[in-house]
N, C-alpha and C. Protein backbone atom coordinates (compact mmCIF):
# COMPACT_ATOMS: atom_id res chain seq x y z
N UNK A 1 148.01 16.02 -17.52
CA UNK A 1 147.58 14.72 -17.04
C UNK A 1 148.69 14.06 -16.22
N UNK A 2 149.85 14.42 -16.52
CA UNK A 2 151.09 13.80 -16.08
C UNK A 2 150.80 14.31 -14.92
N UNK A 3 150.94 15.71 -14.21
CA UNK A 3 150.82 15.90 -13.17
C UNK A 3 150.21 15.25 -12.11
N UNK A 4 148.54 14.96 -12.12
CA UNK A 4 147.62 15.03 -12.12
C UNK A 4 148.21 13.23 -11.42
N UNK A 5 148.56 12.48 -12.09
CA UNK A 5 149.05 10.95 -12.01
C UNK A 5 150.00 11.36 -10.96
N UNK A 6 151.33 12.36 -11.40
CA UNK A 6 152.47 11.50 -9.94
C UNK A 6 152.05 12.48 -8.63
N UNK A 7 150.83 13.73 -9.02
CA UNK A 7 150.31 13.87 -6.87
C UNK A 7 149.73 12.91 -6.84
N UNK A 8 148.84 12.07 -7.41
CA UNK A 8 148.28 11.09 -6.66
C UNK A 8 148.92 9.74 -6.47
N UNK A 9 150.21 9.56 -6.97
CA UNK A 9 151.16 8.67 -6.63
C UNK A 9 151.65 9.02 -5.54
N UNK A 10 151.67 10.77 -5.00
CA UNK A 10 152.67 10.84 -3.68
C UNK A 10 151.85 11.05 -2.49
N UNK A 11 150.45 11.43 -2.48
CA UNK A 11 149.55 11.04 -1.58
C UNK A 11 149.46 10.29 -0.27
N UNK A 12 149.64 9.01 -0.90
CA UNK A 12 149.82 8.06 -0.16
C UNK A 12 150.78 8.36 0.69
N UNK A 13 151.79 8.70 0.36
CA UNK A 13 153.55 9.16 1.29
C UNK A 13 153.26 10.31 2.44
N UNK A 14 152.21 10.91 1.70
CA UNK A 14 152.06 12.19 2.40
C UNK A 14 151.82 11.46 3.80
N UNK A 15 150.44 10.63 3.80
CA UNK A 15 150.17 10.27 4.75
C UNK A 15 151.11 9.55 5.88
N UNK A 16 151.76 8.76 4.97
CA UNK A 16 152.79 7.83 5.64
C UNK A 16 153.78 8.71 6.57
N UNK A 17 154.12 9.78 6.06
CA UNK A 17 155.11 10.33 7.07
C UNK A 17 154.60 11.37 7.92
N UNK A 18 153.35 11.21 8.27
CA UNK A 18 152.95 11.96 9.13
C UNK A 18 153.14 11.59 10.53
N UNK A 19 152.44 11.80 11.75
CA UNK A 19 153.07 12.23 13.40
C UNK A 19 153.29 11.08 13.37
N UNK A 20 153.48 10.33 14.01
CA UNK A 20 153.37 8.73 15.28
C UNK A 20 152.47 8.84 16.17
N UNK A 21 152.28 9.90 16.83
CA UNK A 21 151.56 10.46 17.54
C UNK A 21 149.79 9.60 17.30
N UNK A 22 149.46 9.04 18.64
CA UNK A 22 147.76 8.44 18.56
C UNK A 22 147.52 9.91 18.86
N UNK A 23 146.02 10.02 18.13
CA UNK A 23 145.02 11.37 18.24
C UNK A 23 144.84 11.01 20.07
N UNK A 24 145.24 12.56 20.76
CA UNK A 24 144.63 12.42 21.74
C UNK A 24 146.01 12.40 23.29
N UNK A 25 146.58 12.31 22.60
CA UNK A 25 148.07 11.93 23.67
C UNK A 25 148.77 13.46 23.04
N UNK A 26 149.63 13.70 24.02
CA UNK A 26 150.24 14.91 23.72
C UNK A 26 152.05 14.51 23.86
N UNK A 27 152.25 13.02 23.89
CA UNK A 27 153.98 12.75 23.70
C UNK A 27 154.82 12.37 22.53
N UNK A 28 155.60 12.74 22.48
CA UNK A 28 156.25 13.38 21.30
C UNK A 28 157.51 11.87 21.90
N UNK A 29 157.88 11.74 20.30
CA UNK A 29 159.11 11.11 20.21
C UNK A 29 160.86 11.82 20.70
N UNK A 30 161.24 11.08 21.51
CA UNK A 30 162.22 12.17 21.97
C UNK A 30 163.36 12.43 20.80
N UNK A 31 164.17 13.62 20.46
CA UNK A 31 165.17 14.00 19.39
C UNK A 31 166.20 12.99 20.19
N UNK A 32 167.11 13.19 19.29
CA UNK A 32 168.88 12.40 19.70
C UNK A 32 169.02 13.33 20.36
N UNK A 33 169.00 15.06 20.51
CA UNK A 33 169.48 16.03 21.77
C UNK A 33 169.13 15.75 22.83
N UNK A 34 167.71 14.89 23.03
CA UNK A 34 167.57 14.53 24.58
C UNK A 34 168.02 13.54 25.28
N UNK A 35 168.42 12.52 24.57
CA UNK A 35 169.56 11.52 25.08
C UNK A 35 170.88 11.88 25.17
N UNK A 36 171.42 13.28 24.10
CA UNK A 36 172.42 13.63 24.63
C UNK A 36 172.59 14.92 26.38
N UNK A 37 171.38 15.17 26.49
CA UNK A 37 170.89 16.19 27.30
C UNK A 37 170.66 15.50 28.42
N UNK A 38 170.14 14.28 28.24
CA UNK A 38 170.26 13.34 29.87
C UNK A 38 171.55 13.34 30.30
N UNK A 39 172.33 12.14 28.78
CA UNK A 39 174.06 11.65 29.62
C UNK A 39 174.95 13.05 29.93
N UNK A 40 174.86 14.03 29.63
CA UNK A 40 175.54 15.39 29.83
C UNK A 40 175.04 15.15 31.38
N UNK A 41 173.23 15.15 31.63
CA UNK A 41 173.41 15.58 32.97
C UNK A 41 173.63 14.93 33.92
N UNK A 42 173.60 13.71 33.57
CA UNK A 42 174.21 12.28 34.53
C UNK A 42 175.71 12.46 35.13
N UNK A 43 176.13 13.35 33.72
CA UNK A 43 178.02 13.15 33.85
C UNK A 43 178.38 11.75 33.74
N UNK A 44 177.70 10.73 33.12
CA UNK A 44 178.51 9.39 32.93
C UNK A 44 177.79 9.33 31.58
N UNK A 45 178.78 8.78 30.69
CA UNK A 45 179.07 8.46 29.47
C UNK A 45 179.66 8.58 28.36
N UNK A 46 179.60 8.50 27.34
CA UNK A 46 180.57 8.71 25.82
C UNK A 46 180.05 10.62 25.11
N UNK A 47 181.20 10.94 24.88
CA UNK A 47 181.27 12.08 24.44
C UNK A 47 182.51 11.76 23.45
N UNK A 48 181.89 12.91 22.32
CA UNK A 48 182.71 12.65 20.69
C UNK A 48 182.92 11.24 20.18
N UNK A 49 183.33 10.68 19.47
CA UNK A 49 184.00 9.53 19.30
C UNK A 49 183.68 8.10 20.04
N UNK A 50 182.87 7.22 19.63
CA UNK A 50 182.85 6.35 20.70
C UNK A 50 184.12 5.17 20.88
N UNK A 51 184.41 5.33 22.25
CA UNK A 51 185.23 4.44 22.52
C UNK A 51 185.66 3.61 23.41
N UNK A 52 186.13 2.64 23.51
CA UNK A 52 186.57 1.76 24.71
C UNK A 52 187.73 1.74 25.34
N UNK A 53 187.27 0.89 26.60
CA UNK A 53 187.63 0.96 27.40
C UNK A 53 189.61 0.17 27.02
N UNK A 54 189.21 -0.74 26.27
CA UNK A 54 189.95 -1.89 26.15
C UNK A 54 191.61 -1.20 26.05
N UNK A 55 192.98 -1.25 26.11
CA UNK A 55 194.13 -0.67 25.87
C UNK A 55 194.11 0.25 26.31
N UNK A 56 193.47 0.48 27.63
CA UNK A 56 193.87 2.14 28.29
C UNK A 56 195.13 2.08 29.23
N UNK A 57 195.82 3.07 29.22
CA UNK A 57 197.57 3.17 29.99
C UNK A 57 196.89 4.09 31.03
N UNK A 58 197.75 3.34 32.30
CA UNK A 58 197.77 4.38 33.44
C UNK A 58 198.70 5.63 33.14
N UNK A 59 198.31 6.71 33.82
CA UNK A 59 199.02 7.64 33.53
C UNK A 59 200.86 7.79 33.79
N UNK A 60 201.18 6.62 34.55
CA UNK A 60 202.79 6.28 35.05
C UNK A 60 203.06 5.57 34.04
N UNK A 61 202.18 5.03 33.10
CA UNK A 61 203.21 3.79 31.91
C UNK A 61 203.06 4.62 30.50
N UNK A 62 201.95 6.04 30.46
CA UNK A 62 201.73 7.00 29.55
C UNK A 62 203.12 7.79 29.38
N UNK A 63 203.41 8.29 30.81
CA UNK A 63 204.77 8.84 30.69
C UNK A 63 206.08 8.33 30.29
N UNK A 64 206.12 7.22 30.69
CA UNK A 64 206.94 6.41 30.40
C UNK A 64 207.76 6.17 28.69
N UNK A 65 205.93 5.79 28.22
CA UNK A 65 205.93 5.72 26.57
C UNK A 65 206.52 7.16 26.02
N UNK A 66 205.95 8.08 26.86
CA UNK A 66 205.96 9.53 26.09
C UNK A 66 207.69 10.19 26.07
N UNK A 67 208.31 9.37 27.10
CA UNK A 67 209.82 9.99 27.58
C UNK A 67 210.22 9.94 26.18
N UNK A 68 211.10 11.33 25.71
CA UNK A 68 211.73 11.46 24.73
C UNK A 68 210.75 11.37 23.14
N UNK A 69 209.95 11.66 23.59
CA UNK A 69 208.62 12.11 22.46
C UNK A 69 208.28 13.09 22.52
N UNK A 70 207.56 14.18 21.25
CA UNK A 70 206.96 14.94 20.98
C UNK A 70 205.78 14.73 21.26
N UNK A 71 205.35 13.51 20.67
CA UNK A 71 203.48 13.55 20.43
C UNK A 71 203.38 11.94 20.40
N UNK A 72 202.56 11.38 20.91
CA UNK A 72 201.74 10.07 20.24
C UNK A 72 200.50 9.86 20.03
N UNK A 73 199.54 8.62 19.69
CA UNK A 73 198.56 8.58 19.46
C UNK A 73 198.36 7.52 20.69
N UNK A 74 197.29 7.88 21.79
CA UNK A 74 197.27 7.12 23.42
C UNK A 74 195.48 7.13 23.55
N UNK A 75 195.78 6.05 24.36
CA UNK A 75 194.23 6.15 25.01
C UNK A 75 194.73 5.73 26.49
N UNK A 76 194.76 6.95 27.43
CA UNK A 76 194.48 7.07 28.53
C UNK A 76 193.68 6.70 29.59
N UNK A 77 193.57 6.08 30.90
CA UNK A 77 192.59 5.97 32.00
C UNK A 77 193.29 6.41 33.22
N UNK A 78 192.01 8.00 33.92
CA UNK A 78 192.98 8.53 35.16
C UNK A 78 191.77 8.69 35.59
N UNK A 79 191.78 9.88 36.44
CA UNK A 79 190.43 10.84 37.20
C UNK A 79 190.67 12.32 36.53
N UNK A 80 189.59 12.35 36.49
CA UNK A 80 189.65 13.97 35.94
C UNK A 80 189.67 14.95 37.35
N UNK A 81 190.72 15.98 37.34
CA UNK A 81 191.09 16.63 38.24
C UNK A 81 190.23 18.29 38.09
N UNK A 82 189.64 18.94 36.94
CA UNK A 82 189.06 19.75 36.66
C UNK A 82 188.69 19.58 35.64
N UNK A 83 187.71 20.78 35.45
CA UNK A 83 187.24 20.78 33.88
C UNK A 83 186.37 22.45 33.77
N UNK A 84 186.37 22.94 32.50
CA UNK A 84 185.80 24.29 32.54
C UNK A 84 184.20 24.24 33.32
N UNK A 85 183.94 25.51 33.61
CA UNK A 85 183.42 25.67 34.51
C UNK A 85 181.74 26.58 33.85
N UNK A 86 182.53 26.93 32.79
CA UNK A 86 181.44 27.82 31.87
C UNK A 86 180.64 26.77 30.69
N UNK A 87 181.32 26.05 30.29
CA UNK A 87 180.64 24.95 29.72
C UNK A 87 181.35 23.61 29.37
N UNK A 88 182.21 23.14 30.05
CA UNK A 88 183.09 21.92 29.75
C UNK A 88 183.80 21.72 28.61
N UNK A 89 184.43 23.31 28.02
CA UNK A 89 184.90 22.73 26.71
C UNK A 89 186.60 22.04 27.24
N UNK A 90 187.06 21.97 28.04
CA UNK A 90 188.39 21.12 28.49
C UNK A 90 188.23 20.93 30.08
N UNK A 91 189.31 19.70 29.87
CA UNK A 91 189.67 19.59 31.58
C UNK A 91 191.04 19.16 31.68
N UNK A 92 191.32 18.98 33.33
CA UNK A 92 192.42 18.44 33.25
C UNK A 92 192.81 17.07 34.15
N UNK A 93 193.95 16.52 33.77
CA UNK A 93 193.59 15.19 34.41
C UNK A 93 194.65 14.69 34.96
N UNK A 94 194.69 14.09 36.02
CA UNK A 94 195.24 13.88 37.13
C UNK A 94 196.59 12.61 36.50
N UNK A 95 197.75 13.29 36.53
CA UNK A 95 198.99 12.37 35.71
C UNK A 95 200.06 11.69 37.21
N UNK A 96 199.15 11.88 38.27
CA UNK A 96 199.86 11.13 38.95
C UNK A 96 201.25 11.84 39.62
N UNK A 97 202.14 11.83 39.04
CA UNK A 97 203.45 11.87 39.47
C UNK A 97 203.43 13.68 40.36
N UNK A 98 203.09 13.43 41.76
CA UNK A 98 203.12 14.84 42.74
C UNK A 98 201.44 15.30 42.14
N UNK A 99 201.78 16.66 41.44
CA UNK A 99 200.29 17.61 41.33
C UNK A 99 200.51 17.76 39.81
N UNK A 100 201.33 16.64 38.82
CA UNK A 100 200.96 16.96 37.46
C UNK A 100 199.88 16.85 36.90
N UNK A 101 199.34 17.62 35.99
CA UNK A 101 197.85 17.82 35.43
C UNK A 101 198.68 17.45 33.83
N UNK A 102 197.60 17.22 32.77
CA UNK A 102 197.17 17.20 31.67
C UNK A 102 196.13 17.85 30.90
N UNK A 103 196.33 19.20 30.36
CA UNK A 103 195.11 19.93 29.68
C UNK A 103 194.64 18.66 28.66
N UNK A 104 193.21 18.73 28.55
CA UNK A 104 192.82 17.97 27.20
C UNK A 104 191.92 18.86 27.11
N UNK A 105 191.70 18.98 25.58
CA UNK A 105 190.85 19.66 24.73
C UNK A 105 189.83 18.58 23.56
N UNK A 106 189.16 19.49 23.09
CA UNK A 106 188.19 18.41 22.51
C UNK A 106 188.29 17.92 21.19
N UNK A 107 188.11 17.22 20.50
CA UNK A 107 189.05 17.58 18.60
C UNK A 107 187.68 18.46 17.99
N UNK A 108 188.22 19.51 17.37
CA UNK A 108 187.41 20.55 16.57
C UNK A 108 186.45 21.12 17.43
N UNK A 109 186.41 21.34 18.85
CA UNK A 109 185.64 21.97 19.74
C UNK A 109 184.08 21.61 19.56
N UNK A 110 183.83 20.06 18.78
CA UNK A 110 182.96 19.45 18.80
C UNK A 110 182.02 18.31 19.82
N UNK A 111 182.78 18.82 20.84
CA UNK A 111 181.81 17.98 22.31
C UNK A 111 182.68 18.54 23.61
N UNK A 112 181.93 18.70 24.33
CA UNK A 112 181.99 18.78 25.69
C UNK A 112 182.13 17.92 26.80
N UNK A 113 182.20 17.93 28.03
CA UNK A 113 182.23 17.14 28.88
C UNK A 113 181.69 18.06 30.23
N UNK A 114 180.23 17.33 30.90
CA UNK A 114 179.29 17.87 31.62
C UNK A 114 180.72 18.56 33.12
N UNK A 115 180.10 19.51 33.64
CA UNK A 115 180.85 20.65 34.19
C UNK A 115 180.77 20.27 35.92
N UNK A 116 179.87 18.77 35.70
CA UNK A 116 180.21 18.56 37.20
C UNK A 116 181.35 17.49 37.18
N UNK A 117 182.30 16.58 36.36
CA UNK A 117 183.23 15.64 35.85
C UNK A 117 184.52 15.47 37.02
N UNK A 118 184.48 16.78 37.89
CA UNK A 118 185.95 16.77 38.79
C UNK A 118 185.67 15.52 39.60
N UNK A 119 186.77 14.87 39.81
CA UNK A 119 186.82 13.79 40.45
C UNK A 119 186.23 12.64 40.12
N UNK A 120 185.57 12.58 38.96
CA UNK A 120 185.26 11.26 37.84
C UNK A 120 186.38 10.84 37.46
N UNK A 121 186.45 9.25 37.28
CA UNK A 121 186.83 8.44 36.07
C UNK A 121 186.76 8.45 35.17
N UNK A 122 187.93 8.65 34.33
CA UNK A 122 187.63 9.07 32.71
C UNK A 122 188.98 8.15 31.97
N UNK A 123 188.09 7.74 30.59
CA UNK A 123 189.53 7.52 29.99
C UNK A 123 189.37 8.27 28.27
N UNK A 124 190.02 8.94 28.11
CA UNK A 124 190.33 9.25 26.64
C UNK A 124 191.28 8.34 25.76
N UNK A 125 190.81 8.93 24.63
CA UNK A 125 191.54 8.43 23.08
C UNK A 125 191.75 9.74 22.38
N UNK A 126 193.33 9.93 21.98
CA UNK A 126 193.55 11.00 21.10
C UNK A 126 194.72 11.33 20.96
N UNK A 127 195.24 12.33 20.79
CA UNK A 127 196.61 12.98 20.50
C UNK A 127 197.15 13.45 21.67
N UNK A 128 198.43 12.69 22.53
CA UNK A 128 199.35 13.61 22.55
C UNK A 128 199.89 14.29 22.75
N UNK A 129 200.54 15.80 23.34
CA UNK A 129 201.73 16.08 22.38
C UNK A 129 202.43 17.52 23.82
N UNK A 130 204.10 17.73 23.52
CA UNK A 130 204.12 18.65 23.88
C UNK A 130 203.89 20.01 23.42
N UNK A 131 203.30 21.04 24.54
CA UNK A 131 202.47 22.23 23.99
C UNK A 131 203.13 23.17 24.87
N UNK A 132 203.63 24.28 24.44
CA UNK A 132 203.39 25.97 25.27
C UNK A 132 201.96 26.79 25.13
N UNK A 133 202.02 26.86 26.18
CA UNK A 133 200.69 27.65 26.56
C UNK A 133 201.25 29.15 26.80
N UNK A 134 200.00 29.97 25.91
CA UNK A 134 200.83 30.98 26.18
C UNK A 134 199.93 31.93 27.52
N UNK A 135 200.49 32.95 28.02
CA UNK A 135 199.87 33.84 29.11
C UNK A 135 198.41 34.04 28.84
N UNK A 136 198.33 34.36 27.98
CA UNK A 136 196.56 34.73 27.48
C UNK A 136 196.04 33.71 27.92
N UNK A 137 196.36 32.73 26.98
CA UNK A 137 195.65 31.14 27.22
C UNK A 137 195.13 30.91 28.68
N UNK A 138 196.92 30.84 29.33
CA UNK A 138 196.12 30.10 30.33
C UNK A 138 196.02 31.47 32.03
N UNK A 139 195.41 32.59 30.93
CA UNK A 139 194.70 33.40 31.94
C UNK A 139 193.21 32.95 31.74
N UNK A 140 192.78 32.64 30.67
CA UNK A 140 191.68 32.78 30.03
C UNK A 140 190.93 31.20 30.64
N UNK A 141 192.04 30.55 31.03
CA UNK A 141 191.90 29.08 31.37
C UNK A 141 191.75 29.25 32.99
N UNK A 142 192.38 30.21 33.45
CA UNK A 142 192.16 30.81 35.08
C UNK A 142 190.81 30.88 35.05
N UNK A 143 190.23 32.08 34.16
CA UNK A 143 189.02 32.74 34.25
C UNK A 143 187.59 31.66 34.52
N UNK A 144 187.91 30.64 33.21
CA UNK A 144 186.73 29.38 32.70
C UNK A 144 187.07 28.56 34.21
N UNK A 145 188.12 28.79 34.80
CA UNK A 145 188.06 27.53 35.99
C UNK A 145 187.33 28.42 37.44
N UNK A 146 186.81 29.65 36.75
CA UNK A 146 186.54 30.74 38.08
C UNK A 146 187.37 30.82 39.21
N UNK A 147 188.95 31.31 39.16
CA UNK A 147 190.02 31.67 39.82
C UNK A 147 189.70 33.08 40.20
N UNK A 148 190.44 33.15 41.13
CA UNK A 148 190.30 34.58 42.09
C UNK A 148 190.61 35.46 40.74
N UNK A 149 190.69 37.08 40.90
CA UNK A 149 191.77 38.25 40.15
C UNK A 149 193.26 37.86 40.25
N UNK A 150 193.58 38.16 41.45
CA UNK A 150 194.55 37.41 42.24
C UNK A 150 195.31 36.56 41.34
N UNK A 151 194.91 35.25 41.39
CA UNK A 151 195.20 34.27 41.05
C UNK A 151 195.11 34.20 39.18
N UNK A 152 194.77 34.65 38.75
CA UNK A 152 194.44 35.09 37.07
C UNK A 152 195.78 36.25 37.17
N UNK A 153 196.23 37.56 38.00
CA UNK A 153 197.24 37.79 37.88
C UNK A 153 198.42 37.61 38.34
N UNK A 154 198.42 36.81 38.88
CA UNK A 154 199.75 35.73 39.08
C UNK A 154 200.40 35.37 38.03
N UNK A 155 199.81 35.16 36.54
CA UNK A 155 200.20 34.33 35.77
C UNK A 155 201.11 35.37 34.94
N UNK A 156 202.37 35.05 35.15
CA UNK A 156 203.62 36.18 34.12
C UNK A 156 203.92 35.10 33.38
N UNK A 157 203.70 33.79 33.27
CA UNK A 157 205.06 33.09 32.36
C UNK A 157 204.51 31.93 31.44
N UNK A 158 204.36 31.68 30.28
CA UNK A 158 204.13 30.75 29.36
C UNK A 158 204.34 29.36 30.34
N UNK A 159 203.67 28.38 30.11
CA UNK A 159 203.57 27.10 30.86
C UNK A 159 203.95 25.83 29.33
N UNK A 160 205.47 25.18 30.01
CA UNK A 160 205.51 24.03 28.61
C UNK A 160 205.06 22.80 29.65
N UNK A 161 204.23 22.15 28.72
CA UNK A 161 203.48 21.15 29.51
C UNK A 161 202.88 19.85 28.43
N UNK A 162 202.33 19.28 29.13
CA UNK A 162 201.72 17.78 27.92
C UNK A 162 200.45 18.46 27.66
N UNK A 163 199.73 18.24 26.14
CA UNK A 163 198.42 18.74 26.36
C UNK A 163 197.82 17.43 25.52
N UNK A 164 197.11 17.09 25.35
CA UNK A 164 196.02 16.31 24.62
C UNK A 164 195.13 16.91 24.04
N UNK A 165 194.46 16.17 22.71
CA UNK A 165 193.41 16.63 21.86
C UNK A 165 192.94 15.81 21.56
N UNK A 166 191.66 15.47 22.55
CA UNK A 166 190.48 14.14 22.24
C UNK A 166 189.73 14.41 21.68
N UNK A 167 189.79 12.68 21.03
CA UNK A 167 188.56 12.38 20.08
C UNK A 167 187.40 12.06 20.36
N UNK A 168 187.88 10.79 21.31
CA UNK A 168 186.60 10.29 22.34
C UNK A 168 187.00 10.32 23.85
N UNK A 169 186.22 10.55 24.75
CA UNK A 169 185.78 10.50 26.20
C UNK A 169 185.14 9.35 26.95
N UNK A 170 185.12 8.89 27.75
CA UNK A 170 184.29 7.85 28.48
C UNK A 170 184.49 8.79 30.02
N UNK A 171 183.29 9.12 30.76
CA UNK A 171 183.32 9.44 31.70
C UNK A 171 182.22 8.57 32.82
N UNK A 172 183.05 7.94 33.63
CA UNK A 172 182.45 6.85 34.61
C UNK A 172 181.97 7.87 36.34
C-alpha cells in the first residue's frame, strides 16, 4: 500500500518536469554550450574565470612591477599578438618593449580562447612567472602556430622568458 501512495505522490512531478516545449513547435531551449559556442565565435568575451576590467597594468608598468621577481599575481591589458591555431589552447601577447611576446596558458587547460583573437584586445588575470621552455615545447608551439619545417627546425635552444597561467580572459 505504501508503494502504491508515494507513485502517486510523484506523478504529479513527473508531469511537472516534462518539455517546455508547446505541442507543435519544434524549438528547443538553448544548453549553456550554445552561448558558449556563439561568444567563442564572435571572439569577444569572458573565458574561464570571470573578470574585470578594473586594475589592469599596461604591459610597461607590468614589467616594471615584475623587475627582480620570480612570479606575481597580475591582471594585465595588451593586444594579443597570436594564439594556437589548432584550437586556442594559448597565445601570446604583445609586451611592448621592441617584439617581446608573453606565452599565456590557460589554468588546468580548462578554456580556450577562439583561434581568430590575433590582434584583439585582451586583458587577463593570473600568474606570472619566469619559465624555460624547453626545445620540444616550443617546437610543438611552432607546429600549433602552423610554422614552416624550416622554421620548427630552427629551434636548437631552450627559450627563458615570462610565461603566464590564466584564470580569466576578457577578449574585446
Amino acid at each position: 500500500m505504501k508503494n502504491w501512495i508515494i507513485t502517486l505522490a510523484l506523478v504529479p512531478f513527473m508531469f511537472a518536469c516534462g518539455s517546455n516545449q508547446e505541442e507543435g513547435t519544434n524549438e528547443e531551449t538553448p544548453a549553456a554550450d550554445t552561448a558558449t559556442e556563439a561568444m567563442v565565435e564572435s571572439s569577444v568575451g569572458y573565458f574561464g574565470d570571470t573578470i574585470s576590467e578594473e586594475g589592469a597594468m599596461s604591459p610597461a608598468d607590468f614589467l616594471a612591477a615584475m623587475e627582480g621577481k620570480d612570479s606575481m599575481q597580475v591582471k594585465i591589458a595588451t593586444t594579443i599578438n597570436s594564439c594556437c591555431q589548432k584550437k586556442g589552447c594559448w597565445m601570446k601577447l604583445d609586451m611592448g618593449e621592441g617584439n617581446a611576446e608573453m606565452r599565456v596558458r590557460f589554468k588546468d587547460y580548462g578554456f580556450f580562447v577562439p583561434m581568430d583573437s590575433d590582434g584583439k584586445q585582451t586583458i587577463v588575470e593570473g600568474f606570472a612567472f619566469r619559465d624555460t621552455t624547453s626545445i620540444d615545447d616550443l617546437k610543438h608551439y611552432a607546429q600549433d602556430a602552423g610554422k614552416s619545417e624550416e622554421e620548427i627546425a630552427a629551434i636548437t635552444e631552450p627559450e627563458v622568458s615570462l610565461s603566464f597561467m590564466a584564470n580569466g580572459v576578457i577578449v574585446k
